[in-house]
Protein backbone atom coordinates (compact mmCIF):
# COMPACT_ATOMS: atom_id res chain seq x y z
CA UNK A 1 57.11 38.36 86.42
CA UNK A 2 53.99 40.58 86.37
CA UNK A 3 50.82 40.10 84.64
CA UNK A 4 51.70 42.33 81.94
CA UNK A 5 55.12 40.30 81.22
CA UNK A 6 53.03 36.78 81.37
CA UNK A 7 50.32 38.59 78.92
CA UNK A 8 53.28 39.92 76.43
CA UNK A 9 54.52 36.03 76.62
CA UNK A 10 51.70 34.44 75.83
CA UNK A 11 49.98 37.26 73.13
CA UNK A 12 54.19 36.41 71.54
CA UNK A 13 53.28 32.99 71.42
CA UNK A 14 49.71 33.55 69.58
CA UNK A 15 50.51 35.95 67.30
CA UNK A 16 54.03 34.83 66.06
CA UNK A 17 53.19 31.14 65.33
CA UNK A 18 50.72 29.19 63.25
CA UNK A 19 47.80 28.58 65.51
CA UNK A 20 45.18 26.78 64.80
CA UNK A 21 42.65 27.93 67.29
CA UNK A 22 42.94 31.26 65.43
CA UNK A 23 43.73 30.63 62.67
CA UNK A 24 42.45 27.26 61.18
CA UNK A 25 43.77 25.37 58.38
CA UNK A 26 46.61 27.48 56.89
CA UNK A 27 47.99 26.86 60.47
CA UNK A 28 47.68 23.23 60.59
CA UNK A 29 51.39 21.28 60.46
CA UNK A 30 50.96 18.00 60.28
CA UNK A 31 54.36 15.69 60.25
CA UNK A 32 56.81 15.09 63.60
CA UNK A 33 59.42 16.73 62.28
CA UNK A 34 59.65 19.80 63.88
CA UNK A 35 57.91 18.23 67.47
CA UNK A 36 60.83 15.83 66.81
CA UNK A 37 64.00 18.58 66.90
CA UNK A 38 61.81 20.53 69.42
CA UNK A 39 62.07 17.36 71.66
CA UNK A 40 65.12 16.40 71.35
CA UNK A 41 66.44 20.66 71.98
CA UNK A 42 64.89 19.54 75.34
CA UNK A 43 66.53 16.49 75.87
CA UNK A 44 63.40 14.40 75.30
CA UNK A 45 61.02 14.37 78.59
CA UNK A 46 58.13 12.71 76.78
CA UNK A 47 60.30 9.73 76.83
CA UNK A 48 60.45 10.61 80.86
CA UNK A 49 56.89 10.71 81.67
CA UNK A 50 54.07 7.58 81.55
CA UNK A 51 51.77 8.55 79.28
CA UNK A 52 48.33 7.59 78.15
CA UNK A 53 47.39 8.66 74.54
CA UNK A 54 43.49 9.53 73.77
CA UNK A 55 42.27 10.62 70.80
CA UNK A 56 38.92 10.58 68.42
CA UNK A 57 36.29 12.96 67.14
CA UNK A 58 34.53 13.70 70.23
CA UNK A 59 35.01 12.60 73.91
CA UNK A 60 38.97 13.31 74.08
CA UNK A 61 38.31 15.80 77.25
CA UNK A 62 35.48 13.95 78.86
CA UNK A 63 37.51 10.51 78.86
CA UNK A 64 40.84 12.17 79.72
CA UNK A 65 39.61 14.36 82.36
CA UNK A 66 37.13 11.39 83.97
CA UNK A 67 40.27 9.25 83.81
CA UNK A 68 42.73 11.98 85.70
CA UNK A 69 39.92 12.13 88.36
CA UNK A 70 39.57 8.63 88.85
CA UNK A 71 43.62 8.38 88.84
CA UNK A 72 43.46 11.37 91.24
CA UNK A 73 41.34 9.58 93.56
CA UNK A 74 43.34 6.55 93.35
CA UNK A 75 46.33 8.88 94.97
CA UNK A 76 48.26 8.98 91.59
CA UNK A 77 50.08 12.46 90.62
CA UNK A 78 48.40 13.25 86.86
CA UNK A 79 49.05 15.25 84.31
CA UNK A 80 46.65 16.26 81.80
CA UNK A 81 47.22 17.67 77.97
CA UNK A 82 43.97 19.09 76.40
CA UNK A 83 43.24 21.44 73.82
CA UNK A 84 41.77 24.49 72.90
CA UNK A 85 41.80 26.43 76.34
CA UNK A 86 38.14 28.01 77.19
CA UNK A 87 39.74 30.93 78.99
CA UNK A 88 43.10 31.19 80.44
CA UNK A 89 46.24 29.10 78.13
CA UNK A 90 47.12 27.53 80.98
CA UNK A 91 43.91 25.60 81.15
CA UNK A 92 45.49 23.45 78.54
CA UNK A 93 48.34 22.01 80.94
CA UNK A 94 47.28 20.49 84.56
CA UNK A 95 48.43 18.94 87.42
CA UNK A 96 46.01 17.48 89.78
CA UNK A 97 43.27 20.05 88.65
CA UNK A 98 45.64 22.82 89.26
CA UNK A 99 46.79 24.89 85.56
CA UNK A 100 50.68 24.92 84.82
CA UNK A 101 52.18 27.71 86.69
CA UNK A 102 52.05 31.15 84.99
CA UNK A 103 55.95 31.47 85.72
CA UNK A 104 56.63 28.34 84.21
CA UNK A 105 54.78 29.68 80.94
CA UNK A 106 56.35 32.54 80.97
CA UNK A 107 60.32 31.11 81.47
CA UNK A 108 59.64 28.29 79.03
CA UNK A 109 58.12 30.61 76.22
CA UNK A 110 61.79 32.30 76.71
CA UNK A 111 63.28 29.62 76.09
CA UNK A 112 60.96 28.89 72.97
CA UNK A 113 62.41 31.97 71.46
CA UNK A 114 65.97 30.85 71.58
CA UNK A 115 65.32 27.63 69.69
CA UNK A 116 67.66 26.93 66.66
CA UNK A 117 66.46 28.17 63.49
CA UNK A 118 65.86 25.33 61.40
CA UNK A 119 63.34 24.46 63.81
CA UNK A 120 59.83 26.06 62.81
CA UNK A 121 57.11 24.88 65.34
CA UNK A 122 53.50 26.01 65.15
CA UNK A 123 51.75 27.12 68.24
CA UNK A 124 50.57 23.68 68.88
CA UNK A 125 53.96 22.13 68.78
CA UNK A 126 55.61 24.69 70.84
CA UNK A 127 52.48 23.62 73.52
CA UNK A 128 52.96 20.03 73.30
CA UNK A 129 57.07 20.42 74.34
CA UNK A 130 55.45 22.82 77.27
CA UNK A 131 53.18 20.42 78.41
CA UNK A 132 55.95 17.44 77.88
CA UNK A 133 58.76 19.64 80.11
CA UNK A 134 56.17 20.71 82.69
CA UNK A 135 54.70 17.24 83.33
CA UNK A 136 58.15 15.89 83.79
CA UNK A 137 59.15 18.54 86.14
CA UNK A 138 56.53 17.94 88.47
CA UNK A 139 57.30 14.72 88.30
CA UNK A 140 53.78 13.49 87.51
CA UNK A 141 53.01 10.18 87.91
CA UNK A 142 50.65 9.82 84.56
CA UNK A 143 50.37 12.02 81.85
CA UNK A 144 46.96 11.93 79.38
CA UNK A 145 48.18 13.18 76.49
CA UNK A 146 44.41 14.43 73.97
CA UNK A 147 45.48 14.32 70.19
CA UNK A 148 44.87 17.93 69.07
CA UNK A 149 43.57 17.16 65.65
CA UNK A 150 43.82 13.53 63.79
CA UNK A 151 46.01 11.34 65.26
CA UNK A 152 48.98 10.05 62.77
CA UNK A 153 50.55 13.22 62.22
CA UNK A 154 49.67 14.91 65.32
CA UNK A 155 52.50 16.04 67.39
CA UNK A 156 51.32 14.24 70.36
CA UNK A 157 52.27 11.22 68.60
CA UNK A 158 55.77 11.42 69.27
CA UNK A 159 54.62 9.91 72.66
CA UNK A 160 54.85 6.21 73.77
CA UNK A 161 52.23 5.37 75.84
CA UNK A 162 51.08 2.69 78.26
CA UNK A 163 47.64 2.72 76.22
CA UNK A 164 46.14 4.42 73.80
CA UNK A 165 42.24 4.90 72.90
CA UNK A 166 39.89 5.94 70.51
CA UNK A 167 37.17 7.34 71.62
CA UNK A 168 34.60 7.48 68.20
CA UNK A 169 35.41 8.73 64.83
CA UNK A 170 32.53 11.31 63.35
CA UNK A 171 33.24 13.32 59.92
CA UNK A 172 34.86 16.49 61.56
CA UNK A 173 37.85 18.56 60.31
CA UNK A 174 37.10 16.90 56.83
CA UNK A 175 39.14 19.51 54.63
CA UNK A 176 42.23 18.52 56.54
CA UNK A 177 41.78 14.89 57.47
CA UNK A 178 39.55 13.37 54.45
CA UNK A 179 35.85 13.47 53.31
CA UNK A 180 34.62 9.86 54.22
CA UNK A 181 34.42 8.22 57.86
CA UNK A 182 36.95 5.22 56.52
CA UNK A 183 39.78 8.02 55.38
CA UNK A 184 39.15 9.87 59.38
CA UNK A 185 39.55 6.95 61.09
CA UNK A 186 42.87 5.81 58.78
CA UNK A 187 44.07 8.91 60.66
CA UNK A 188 43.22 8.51 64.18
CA UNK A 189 44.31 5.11 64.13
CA UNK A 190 47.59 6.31 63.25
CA UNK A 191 48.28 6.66 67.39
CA UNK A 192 48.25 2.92 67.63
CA UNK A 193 51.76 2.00 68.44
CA UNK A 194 53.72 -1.30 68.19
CA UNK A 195 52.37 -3.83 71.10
CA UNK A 196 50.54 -0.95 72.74
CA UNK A 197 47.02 -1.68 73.79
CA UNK A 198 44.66 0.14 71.74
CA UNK A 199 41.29 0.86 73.32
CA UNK A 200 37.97 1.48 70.59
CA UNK A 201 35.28 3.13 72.03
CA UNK A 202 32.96 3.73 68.48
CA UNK A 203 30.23 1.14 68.14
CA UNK A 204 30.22 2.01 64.04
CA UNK A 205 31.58 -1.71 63.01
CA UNK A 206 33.58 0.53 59.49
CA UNK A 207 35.08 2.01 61.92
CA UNK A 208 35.76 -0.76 64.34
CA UNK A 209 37.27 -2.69 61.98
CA UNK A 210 39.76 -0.17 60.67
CA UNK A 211 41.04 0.45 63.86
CA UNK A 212 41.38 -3.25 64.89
CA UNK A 213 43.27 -3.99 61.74
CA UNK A 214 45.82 -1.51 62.23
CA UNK A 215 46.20 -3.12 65.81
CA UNK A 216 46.46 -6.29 63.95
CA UNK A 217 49.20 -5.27 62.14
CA UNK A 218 51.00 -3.28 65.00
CA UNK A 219 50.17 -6.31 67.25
CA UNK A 220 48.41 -4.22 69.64
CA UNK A 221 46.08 -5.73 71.72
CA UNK A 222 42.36 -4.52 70.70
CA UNK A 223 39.90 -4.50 73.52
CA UNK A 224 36.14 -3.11 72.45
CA UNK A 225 35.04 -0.45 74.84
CA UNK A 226 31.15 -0.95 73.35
CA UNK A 227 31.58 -4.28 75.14
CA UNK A 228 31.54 -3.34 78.23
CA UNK A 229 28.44 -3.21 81.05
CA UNK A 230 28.65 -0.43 83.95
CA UNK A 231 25.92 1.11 86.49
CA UNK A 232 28.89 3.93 87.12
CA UNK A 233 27.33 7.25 86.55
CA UNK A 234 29.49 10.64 86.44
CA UNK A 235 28.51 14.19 87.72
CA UNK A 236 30.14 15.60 83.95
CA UNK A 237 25.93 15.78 82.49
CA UNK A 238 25.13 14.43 79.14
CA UNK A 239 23.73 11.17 77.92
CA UNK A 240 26.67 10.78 75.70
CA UNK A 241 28.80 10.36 78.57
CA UNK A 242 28.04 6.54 79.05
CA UNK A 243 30.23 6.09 76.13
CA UNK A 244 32.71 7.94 77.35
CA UNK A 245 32.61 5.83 80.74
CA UNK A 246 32.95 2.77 79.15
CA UNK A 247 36.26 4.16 77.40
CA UNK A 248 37.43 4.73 81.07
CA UNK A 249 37.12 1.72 82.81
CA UNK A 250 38.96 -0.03 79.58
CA UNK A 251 41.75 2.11 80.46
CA UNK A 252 41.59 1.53 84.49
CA UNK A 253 41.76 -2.68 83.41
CA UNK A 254 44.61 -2.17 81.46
CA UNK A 255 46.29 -0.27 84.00
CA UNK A 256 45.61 -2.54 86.47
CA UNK A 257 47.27 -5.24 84.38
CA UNK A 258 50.66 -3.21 84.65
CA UNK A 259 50.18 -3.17 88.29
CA UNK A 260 48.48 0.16 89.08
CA UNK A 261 46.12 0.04 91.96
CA UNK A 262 42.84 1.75 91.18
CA UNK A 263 40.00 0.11 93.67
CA UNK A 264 36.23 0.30 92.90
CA UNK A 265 35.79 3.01 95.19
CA UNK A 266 38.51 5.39 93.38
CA UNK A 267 36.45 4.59 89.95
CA UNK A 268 33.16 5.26 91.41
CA UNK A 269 34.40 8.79 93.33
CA UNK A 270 36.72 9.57 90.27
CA UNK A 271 33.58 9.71 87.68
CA UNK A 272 31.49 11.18 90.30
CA UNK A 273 33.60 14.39 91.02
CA UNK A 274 35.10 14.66 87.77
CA UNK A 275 34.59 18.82 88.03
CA UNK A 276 35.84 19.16 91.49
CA UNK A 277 38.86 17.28 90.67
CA UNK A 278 39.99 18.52 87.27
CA UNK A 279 38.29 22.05 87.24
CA UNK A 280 36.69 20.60 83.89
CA UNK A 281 34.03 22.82 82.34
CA UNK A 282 32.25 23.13 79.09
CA UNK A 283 30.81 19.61 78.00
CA UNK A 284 26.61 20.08 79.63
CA UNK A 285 28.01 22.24 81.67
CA UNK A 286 25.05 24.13 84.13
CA UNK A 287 25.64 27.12 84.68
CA UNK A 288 22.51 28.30 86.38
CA UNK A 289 19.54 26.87 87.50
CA UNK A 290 16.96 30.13 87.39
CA UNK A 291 17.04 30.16 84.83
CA UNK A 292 18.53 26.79 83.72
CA UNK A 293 21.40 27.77 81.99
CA UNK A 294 23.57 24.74 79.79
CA UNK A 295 26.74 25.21 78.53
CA UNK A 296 28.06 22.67 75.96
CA UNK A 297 30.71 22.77 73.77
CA UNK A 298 29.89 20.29 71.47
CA UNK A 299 30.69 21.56 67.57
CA UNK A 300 30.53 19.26 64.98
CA UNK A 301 27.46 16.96 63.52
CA UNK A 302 27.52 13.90 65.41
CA UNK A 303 28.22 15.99 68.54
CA UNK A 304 25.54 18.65 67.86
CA UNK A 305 23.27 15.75 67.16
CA UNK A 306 23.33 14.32 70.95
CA UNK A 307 23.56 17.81 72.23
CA UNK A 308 20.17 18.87 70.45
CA UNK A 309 18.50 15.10 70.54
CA UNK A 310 19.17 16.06 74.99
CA UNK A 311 18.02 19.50 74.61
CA UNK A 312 14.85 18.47 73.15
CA UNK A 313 14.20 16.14 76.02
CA UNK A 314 13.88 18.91 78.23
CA UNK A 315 10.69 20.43 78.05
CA UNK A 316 10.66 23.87 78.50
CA UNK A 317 11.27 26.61 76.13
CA UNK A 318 13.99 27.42 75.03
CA UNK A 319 16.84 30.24 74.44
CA UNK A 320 19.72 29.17 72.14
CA UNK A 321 22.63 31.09 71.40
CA UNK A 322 25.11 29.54 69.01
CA UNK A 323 28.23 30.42 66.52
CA UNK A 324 30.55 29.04 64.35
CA UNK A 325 34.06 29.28 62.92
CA UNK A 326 34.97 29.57 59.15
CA UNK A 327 35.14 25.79 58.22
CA UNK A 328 31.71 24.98 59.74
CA UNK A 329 29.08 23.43 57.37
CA UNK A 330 26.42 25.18 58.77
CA UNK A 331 23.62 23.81 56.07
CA UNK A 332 24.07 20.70 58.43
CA UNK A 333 23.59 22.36 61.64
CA UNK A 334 20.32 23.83 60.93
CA UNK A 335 18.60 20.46 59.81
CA UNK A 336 19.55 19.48 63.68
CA UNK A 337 18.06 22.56 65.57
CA UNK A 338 16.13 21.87 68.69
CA UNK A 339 12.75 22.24 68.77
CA UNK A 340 10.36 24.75 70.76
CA UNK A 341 13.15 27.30 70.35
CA UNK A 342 14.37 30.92 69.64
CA UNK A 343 17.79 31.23 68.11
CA UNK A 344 20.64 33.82 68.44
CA UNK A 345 23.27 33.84 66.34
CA UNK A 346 26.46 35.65 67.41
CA UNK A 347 30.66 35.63 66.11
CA UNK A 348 33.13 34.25 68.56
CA UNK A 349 35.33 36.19 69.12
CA UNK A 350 38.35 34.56 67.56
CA UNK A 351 40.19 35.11 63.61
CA UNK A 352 37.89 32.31 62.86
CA UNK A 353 34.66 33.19 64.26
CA UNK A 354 32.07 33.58 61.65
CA UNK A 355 29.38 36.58 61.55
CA UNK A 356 26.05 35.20 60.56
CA UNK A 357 25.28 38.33 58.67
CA UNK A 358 27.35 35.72 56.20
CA UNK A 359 25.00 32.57 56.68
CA UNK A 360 21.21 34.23 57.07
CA UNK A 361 19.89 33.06 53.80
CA UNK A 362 20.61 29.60 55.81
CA UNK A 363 18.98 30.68 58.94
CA UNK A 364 15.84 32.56 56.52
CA UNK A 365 15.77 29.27 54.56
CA UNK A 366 15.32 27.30 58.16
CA UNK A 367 11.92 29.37 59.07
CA UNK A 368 12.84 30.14 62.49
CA UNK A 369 12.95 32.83 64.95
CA UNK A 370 15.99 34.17 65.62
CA UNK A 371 18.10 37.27 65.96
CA UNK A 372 21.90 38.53 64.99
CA UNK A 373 24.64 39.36 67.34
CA UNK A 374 27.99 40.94 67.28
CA UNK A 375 28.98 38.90 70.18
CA UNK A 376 28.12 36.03 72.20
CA UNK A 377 27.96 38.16 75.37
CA UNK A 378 25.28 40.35 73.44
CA UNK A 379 23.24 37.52 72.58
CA UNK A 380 23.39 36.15 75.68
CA UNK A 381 22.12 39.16 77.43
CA UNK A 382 19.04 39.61 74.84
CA UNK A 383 18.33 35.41 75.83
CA UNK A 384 18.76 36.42 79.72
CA UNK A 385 15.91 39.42 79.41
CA UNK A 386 13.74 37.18 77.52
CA UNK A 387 13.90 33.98 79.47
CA UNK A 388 11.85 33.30 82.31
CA UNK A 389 12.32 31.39 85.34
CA UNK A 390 10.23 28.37 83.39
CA UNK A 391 12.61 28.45 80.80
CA UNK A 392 16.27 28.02 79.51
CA UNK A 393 19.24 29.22 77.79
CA UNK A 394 21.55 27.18 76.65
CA UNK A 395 25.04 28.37 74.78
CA UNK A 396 26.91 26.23 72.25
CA UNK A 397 27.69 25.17 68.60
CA UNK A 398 31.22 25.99 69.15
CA UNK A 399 34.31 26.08 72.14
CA UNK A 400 35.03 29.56 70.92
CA UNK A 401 31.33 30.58 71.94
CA UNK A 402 31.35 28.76 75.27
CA UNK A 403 34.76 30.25 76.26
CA UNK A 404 33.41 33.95 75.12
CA UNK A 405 30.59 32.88 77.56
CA UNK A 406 32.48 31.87 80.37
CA UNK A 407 35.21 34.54 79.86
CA UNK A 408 32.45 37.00 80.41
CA UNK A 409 30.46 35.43 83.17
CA UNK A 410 32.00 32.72 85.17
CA UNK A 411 33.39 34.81 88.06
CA UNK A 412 30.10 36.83 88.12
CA UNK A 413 28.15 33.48 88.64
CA UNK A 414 30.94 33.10 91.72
């Protein structure tokens, strides 16, 4: 296989299907239907793996990838499941840190073509089976499974895990999964599964409550998450990240109640080398420190909200380049902006990405100082000649930005 074949593969499997990362909405699938018949074509090997289920608004990487760290560390095999990719697709399927084989993405998306035709998967169905087939061929020990988007009729949910969490429910993805916090949660609480521990990691009690009723009636134990005290800290940056920690170590006790070994020492080096372990990027991610250069890719309100609230802890001045996809509200973003700051506004480079030629009456409304962009790379280029060594740049409002960031400048920073 060369890297033209693997590049063919992959651009078949983008363009071809429903894809949400490009597309948005019109190729969102909800139901397990089709995940269903694509499972069972394969003879099943989520049934064949132990899984652990995480989903919620924000914190789905963070938690998973802490967790495979601290698994890693406790001399476990793990699998991890995450979604959208920054860079490369196979970013969104690992194995100790290491991304899914190129030649297994390319003989598998083979295979994808020769499904039966009453099965229609989207992009993020034919994924899931990849990830499902790959993690039981390496013969992983664990496999963290991240909810792509919702939670009851996500495909992921086909799974049976050992646990499942919640990380927090925020209003994201509302013209798909409902318009008030009570219908979004309804929806993510939809992973909780017959006798399956359910851990709850939002400290909103509306939200608590939903999800510990729908344990109720599943019989799943509920443990709180907000509950817990810990003094671990965790080299991924970001205040939010206590939350996420807490989330964690509810998962590590209920492990350990099945009989997994995970000491003290494998939680407190798991957290702590969290990047080294997992190759995990994007969530306060520093990119340089002359000048200080933060990557996050936090992209709805309530994660915008302790994105800015950090930035404007810092003080220095500040560079800020950020974009957005079609289905953003960006009226809300601007009432968040940090302070002592000059904006630049640029289009990811996806279907979805949004110019802001289309939202500058917002940005004119907002009485700041900022420029357009065609790209993020542009923008970020105009920010580096401006910035000085006593201030920083920081990239964000959307994955699709960072990962036009990083695509751009990662291996120069090497």
């Amino acid at each position: 296989m060369t890297q033209e074949q693997y590049q063919e593969a992959i651009d078949w499997l983008f363009v071809q299907m429903p894809n949400y990362q490009l597309d948005g909405q019109k190729a969102y699938k909800p139901g397990l239907d089709n995940i269903t018949k694509l499972c069972a074509f394969f003879g099943n090997p989520q049934d064949k793996i132990k899984c652990i289920h995480i989903g919620g608004t924000n914190g789905k990487g963070s938690s998973s990838n802490m967790l495979a760290s601290v698994l890693q560390e406790a001399g476990y095999k793990v699998g991890l499941y995450n979604s959208p990719h920054l860079i490369d697709f196979t970013e969104r399927i690992k194995v100790n840190g290491k991304n899914c084989h190129k030649e297994f993405v390319f003989d598998f998306i083979q295979k994808l073509k020769n499904i039966p035709e009453d099965i229609r998967p989207s992009f993020f169905e034919f994924t899931t089976i990849m990830a499902f087939e790959y993690f039981h061929q390496q013969q992983a020990d664990f496999a963290l499974i991240e909810v792509g988007l919702g939670g009851r009729l996500d495909s992921t949910n086909i799974i049976t895990p050992l646990v499942s969490a919640i990380t927090n429910v925020q209003l994201d993805h509302q013209n798909i999964l409902g318009d008030t916090i009570e219908e979004i949660a309804g929806e993510k609480a939809g992973i909780i599964k017959k006798n399956i521990p359910i851990i709850s990691g939002d400290e909103n009690e509306v939200v608590k409550n939903i999800i510990k009723e729908k344990a109720a009636q599943e019989n799943a134990p509920f443990i709180d998450a907000t509950l817990l005290h810990t003094e671990f800290i965790s080299d991924l940056k970001g205040n939010y990240q206590q939350k996420n920690i807490r989330v964690v170590l509810a998962i590590v006790e209920e492990l350990k109640k099945l009989q997994f070994t995970i000491s003290e020492e494998n939680l407190e080096a798991g957290l702590l080398n969290v990047h080294q372990n997992t190759g995990f990027i994007g969530r306060w991610f520093e990119f340089s420190k002359n000048p200080l250069t933060i990557c996050d890719t936090g992209h709805n309100q309530a994660g915008l909200e302790y994105v800015f609230s950090q930035l404007n802890s810092i003080d220095k001045h500040k560079h800020v380049i950020l974009g957005f996809v079609n289905d953003k509200k960006i009226d809300e973003v601007m009432s968040l902006l940090p302070e002592n700051s000059e904006f630049y506004f640029a289009k990811p480079s996806v279907n979805r990405g949004r110019h802001p030629e289309d939202y500058e009456n917002l940005l004119q409304e907002a009485k700041i100082f900022y420029k357009i962009f065609n790209s993020v790379q542009e923008a970020y280029l105009s920010a580096k000649e401006r910035c000085t060594n006593e201030e920083m740049i920081f990239i964000g409002g959307s994955n699709f930005v960072v990962g036009d960031f990083l695509e751009k400048n990662l291996e120069i920073s090497k």
